[in-house]
C-alpha atoms as a PDB file:
ATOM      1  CA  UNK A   1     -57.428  22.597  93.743  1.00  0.00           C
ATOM      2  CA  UNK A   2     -54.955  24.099  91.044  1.00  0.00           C
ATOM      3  CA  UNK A   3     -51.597  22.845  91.139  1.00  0.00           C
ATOM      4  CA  UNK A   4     -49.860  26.060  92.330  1.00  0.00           C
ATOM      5  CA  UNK A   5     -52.207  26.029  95.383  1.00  0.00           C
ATOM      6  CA  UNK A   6     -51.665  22.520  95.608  1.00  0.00           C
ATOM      7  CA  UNK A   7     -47.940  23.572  95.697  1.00  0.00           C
ATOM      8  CA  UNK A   8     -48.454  26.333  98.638  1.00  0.00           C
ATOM      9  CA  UNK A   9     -50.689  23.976 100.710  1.00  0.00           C
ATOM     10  CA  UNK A  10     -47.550  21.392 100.731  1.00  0.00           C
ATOM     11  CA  UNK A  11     -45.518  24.309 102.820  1.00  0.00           C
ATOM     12  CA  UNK A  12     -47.936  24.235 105.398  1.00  0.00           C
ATOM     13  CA  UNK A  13     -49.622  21.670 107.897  1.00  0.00           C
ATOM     14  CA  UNK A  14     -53.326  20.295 107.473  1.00  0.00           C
ATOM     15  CA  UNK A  15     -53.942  22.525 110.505  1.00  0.00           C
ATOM     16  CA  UNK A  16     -52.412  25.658 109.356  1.00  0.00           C
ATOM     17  CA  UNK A  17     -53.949  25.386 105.859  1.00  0.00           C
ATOM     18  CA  UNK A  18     -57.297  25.269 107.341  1.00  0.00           C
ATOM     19  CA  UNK A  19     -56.268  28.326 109.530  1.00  0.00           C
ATOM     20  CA  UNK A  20     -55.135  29.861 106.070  1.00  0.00           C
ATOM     21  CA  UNK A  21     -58.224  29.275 104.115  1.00  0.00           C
ATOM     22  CA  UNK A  22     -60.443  31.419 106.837  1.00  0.00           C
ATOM     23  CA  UNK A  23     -58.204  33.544 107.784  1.00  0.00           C
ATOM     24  CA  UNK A  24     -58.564  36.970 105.861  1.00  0.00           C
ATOM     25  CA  UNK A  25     -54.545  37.585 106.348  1.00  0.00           C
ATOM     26  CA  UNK A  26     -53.801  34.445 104.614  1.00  0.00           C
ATOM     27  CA  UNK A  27     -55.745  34.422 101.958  1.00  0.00           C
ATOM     28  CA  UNK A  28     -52.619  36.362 100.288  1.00  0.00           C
ATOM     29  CA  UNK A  29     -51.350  32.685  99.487  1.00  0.00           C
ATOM     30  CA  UNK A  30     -54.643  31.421  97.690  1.00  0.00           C
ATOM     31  CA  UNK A  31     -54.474  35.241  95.759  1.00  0.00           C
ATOM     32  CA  UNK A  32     -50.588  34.028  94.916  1.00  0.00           C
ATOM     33  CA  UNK A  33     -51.701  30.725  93.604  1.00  0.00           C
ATOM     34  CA  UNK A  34     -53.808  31.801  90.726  1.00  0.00           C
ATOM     35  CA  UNK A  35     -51.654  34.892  89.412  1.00  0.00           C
ATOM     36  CA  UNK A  36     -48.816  32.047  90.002  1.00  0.00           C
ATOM     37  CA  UNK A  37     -50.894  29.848  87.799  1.00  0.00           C
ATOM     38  CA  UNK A  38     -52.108  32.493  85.343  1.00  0.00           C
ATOM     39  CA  UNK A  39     -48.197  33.518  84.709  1.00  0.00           C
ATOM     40  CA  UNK A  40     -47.318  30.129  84.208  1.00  0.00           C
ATOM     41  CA  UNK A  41     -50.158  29.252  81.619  1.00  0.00           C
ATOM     42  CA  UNK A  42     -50.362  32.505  79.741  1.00  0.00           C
ATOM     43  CA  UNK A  43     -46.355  33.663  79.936  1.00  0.00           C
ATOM     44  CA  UNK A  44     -45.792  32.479  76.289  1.00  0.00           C
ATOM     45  CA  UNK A  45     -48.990  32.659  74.635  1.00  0.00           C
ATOM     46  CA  UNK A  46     -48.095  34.895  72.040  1.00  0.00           C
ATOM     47  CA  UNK A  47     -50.146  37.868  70.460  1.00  0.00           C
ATOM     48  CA  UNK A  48     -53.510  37.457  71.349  1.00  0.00           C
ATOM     49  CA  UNK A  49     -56.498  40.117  71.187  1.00  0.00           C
ATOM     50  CA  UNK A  50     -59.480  39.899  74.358  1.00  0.00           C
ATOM     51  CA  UNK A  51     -62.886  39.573  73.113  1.00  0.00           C
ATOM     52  CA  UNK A  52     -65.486  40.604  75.461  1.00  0.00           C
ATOM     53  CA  UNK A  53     -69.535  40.570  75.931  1.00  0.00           C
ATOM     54  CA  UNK A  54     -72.346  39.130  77.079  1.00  0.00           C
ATOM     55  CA  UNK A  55     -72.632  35.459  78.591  1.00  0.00           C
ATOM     56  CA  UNK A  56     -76.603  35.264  77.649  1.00  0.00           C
ATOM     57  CA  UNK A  57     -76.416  36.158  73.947  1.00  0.00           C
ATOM     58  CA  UNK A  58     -77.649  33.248  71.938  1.00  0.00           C
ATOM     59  CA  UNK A  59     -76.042  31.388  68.850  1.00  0.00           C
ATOM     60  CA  UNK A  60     -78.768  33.135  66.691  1.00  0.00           C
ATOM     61  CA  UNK A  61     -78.294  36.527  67.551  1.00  0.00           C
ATOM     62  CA  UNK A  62     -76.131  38.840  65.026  1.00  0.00           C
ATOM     63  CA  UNK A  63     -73.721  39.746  67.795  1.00  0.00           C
ATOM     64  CA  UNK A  64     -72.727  36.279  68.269  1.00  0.00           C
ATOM     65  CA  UNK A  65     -72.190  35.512  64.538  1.00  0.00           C
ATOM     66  CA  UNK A  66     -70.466  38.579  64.470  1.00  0.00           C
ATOM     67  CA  UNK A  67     -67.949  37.271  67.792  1.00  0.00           C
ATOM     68  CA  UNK A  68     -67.128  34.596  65.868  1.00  0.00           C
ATOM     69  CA  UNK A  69     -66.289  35.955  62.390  1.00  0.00           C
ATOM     70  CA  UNK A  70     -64.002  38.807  64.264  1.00  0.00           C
ATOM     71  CA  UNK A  71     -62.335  35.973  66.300  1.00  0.00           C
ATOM     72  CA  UNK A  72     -61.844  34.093  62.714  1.00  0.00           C
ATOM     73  CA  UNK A  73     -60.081  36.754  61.202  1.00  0.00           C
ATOM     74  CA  UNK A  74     -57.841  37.687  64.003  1.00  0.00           C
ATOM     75  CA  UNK A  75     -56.194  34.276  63.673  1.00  0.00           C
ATOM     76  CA  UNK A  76     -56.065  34.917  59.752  1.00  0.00           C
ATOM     77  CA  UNK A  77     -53.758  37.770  60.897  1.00  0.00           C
ATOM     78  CA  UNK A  78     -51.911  35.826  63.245  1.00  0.00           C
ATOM     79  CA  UNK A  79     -53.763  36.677  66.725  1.00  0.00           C
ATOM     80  CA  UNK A  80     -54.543  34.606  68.944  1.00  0.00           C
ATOM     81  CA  UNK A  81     -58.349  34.840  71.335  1.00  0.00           C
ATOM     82  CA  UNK A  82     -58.787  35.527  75.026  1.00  0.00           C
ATOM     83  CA  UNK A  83     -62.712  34.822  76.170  1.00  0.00           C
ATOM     84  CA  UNK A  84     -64.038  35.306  79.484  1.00  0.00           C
ATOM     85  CA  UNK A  85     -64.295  31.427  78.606  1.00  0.00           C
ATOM     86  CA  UNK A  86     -67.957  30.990  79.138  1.00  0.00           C
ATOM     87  CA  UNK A  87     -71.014  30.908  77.052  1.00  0.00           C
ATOM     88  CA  UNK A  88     -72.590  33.447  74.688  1.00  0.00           C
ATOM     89  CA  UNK A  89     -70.312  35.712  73.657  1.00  0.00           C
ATOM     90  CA  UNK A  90     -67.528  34.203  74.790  1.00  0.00           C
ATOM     91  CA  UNK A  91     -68.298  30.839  73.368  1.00  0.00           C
ATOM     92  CA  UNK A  92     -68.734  32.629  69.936  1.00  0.00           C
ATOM     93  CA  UNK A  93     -65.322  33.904  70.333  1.00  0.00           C
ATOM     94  CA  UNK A  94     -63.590  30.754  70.829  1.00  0.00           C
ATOM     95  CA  UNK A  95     -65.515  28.872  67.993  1.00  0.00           C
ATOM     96  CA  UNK A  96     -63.965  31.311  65.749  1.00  0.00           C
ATOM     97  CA  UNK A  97     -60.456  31.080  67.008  1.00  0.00           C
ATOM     98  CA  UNK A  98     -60.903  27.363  66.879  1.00  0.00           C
ATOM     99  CA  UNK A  99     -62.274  27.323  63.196  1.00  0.00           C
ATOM    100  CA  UNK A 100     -59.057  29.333  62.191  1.00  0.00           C
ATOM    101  CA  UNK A 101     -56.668  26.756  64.083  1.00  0.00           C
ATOM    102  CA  UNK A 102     -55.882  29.583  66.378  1.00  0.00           C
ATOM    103  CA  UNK A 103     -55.202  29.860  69.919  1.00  0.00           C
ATOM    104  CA  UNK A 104     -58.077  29.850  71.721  1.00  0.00           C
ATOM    105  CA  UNK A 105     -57.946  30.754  75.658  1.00  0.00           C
ATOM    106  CA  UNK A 106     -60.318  30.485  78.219  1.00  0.00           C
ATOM    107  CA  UNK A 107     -60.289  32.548  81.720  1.00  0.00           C
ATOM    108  CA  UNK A 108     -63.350  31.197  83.908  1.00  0.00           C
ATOM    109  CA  UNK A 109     -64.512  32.522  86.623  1.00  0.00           C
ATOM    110  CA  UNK A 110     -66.560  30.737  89.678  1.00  0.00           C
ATOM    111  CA  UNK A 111     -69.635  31.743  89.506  1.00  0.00           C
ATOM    112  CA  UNK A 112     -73.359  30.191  91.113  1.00  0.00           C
ATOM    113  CA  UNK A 113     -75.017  30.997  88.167  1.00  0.00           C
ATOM    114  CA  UNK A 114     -74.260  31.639  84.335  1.00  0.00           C
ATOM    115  CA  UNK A 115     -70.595  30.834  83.891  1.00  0.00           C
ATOM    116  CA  UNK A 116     -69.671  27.401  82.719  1.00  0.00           C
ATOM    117  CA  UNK A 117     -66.563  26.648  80.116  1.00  0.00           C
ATOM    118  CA  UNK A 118     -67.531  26.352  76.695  1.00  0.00           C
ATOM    119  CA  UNK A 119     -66.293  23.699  74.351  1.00  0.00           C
ATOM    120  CA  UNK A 120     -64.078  25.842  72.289  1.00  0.00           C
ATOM    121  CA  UNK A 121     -61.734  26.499  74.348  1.00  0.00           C
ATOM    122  CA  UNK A 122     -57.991  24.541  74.427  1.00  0.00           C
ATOM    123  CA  UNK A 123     -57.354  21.931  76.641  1.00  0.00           C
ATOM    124  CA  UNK A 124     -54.402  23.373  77.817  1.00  0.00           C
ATOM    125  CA  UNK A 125     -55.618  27.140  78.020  1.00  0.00           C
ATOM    126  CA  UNK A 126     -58.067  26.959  80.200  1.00  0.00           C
ATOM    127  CA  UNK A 127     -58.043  28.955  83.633  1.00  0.00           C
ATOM    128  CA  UNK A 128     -60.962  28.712  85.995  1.00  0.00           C
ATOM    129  CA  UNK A 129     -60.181  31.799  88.802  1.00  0.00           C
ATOM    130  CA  UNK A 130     -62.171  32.601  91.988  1.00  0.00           C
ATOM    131  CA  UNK A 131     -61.173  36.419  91.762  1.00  0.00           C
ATOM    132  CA  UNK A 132     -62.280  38.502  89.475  1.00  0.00           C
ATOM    133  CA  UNK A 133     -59.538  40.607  89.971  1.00  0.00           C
ATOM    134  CA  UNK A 134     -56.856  38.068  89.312  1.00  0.00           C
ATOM    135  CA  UNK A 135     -58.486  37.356  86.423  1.00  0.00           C
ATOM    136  CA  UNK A 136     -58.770  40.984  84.817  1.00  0.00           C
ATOM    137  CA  UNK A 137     -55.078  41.521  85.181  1.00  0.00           C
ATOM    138  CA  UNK A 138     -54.499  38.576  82.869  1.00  0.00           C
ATOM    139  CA  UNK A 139     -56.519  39.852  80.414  1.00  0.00           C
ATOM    140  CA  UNK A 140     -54.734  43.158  80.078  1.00  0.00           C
ATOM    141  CA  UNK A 141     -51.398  41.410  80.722  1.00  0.00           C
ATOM    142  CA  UNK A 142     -51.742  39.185  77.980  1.00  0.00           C
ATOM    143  CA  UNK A 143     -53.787  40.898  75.328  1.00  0.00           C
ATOM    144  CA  UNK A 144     -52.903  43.474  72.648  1.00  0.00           C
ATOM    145  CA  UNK A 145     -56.322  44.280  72.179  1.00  0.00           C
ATOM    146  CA  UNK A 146     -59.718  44.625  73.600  1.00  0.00           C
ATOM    147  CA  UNK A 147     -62.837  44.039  71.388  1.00  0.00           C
ATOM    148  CA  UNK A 148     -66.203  44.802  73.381  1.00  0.00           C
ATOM    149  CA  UNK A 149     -69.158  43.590  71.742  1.00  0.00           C
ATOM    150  CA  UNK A 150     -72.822  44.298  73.505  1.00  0.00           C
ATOM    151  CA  UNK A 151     -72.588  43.181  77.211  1.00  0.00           C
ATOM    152  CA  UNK A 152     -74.022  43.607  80.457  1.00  0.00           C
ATOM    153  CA  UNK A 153     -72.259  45.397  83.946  1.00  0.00           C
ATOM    154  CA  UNK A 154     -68.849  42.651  83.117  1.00  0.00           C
ATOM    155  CA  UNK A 155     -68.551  43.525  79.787  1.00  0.00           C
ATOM    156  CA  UNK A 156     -68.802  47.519  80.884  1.00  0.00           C
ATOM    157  CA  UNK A 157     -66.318  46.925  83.506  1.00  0.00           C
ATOM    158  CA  UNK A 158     -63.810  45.687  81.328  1.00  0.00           C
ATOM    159  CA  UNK A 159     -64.333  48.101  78.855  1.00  0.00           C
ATOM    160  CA  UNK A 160     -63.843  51.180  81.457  1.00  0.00           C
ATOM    161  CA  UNK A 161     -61.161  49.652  83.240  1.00  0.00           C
ATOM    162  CA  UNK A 162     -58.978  49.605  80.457  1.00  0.00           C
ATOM    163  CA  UNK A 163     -59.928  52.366  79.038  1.00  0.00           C
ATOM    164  CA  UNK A 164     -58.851  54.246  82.535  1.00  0.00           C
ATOM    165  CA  UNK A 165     -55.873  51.905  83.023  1.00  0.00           C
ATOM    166  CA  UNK A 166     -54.472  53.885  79.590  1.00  0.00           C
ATOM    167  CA  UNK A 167     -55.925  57.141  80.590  1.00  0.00           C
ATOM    168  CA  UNK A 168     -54.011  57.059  83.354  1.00  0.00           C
ATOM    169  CA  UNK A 169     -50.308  55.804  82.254  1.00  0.00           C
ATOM    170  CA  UNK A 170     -50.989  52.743  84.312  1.00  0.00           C
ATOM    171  CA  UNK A 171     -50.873  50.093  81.108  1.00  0.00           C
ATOM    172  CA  UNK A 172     -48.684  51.189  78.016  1.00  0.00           C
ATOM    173  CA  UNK A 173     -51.839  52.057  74.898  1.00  0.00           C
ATOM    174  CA  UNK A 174     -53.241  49.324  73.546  1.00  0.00           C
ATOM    175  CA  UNK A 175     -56.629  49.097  70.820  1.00  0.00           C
ATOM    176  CA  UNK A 176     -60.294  49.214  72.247  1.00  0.00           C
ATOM    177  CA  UNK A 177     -62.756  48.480  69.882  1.00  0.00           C
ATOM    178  CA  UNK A 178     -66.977  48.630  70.587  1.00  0.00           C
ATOM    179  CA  UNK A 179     -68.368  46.878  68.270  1.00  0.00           C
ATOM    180  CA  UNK A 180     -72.090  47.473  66.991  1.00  0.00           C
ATOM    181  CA  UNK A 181     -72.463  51.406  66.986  1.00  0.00           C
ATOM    182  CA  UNK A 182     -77.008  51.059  67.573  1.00  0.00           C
ATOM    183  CA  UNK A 183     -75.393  49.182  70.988  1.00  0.00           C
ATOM    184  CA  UNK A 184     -72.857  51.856  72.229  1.00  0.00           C
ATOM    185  CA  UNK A 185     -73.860  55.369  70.702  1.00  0.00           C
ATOM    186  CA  UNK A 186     -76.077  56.003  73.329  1.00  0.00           C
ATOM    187  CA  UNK A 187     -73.128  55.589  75.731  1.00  0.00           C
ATOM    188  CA  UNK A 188     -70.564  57.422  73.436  1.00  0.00           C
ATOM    189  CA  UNK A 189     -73.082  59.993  73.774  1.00  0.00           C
ATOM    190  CA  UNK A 190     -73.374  60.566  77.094  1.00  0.00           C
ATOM    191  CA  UNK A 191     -69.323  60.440  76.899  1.00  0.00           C
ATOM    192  CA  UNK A 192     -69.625  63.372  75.357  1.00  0.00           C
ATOM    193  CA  UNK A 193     -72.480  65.757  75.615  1.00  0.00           C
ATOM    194  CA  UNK A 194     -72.337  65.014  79.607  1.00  0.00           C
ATOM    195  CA  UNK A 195     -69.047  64.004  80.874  1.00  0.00           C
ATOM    196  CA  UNK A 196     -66.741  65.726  78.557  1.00  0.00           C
ATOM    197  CA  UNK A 197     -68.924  69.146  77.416  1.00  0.00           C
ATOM    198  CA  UNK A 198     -70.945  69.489  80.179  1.00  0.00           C
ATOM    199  CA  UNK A 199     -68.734  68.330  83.494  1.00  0.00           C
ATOM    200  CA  UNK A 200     -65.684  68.487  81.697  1.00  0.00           C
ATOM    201  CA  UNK A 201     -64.452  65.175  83.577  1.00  0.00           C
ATOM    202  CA  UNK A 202     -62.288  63.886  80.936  1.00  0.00           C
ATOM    203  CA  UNK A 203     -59.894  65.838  78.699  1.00  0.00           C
ATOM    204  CA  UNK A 204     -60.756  65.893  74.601  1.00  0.00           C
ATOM    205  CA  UNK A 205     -58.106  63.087  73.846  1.00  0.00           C
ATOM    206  CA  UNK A 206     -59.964  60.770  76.069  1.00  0.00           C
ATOM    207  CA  UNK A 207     -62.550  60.130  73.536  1.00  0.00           C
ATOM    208  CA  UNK A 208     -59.330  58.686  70.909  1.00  0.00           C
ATOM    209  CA  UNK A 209     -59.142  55.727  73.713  1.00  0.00           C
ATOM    210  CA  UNK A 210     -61.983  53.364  72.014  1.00  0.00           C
ATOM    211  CA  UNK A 211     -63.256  53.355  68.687  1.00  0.00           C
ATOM    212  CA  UNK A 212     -66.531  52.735  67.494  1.00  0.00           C
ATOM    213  CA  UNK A 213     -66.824  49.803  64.401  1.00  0.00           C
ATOM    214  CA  UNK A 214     -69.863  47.252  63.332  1.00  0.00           C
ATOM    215  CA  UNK A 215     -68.006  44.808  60.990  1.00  0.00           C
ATOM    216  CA  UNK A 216     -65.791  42.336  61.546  1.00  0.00           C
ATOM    217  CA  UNK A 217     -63.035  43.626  58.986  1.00  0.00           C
ATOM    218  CA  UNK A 218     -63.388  47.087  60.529  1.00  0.00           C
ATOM    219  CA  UNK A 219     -62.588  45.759  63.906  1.00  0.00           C
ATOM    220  CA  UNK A 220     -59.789  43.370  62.738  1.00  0.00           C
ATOM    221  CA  UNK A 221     -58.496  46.541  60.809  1.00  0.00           C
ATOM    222  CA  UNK A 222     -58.449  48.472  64.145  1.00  0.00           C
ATOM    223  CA  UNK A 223     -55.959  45.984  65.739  1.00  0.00           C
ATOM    224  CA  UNK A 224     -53.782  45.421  62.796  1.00  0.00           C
ATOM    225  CA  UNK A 225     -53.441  49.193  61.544  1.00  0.00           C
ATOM    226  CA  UNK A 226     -52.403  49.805  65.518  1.00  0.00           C
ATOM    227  CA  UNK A 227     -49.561  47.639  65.537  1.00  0.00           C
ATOM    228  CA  UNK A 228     -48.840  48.244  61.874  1.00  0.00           C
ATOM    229  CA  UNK A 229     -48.272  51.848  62.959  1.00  0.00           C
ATOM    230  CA  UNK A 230     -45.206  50.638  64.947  1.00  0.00           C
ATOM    231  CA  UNK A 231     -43.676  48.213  62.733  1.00  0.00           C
ATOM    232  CA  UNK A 232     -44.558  45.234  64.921  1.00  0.00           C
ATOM    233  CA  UNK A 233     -46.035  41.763  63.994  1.00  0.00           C
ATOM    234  CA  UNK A 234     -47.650  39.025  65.899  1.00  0.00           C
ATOM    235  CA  UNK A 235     -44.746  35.943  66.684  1.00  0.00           C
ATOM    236  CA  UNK A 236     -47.067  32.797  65.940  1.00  0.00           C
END
């Protein structure tokens, strides 16, 4: 049990925590308890950029070398890395951030099958949620970035979330960067011919939300020429 549930459960009887925990109406409090937690952990982290993709992509593979030279030079440039906190991908992600001293967070989610923390993560930056909701608000709380390498129906999720969180005035504009353009043209495609031409279900300016890169210096360019743009800098 987390310490901020930990904290709520004190409030309340043995009895009445039990009624809480299977009671659909209560389960508000154990909701609370991780954004409480997230907040707490993440309030001061700094600049940091999300990376994104998939959980089964193996140390060999060019996407995951490719993870962890992006993360790399992010903390060259003073970013910090936010990972799904798992394997794959993710893992990748934090190695990098970890070879260039950088911070290197973790945001794990309870799963039966697939997600376990990886080693690269810090100690102290580690979050383990049982909503996947909870979760996805502190990675668009706390990044300045999204980087979406290949990925399965999480990593898409993510990637469209955001993308209609800023489509929609809901989030203030932030980077979103696809990396490996033989993954995603087929998708940016279909973005275009069918939903935008053909349906007309997004507006022209919709397609200026993501950008399409397959180096890790294009990628890192995309974050740092956004905030350039604006005069601002990352504070660690």
């Amino acid at each position: 049990m987390s310490s901020s549930e930990d904290k709520i459960k004190k409030a309340f009887s043995e009895k009445n925590w039990n009624e809480i925990k299977t009671s659909d109406s209560w389960q508000i409090f154990k909701i609370m308890a991780e954004f409480v937690e997230g907040f707490e952990k993440l309030g001061s982290i700094g600049p940091c950029v999300s990376i994104f993709g998939s959980a089964r992509t193996k140390e060999e593979n060019e996407y995951y070398v490719l993870a962890e030279e992006i993360a790399f030079k992010l903390t060259q440039q003073g970013y910090g890395v936010i990972t799904g906190g798992g394997p794959g991908i993710m893992e990748a992600a934090n190695k990098g951030a970890k070879r260039g001293n950088g911070k290197s967070v973790g945001l794990n989610i309870s799963l039966p099958f697939e997600q376990s923390s990886n080693p690269y993560i810090d100690h102290d930056k580690l979050i383990t949620f049982k909503h996947f909701f909870v979760r996805k608000v502190m990675f668009q709380k706390y990044a300045q970035g999204y980087i979406v390498l290949p990925g399965g129906f999480g990593t898409f999720d993510e990637f469209f979330e955001s993308a209609t969180l800023i489509q929609t005035g809901k989030i203030g504009r932030f980077p979103i960067v696809l990396v490996g353009s033989d993954y995603w043209n087929g998708l940016v495609d279909w973005i275009e011919e069918k939903v935008l031409e053909e349906q007309k279900n997004i507006s022209p300016e919709d397609k200026k939300l993501f950008t399409v890169v397959d180096t890790a210096d294009e990628a890192v360019d995309v974050i740092v020429d956004f905030y350039g743009k604006y005069l601002l800098s990352p504070n660690f």
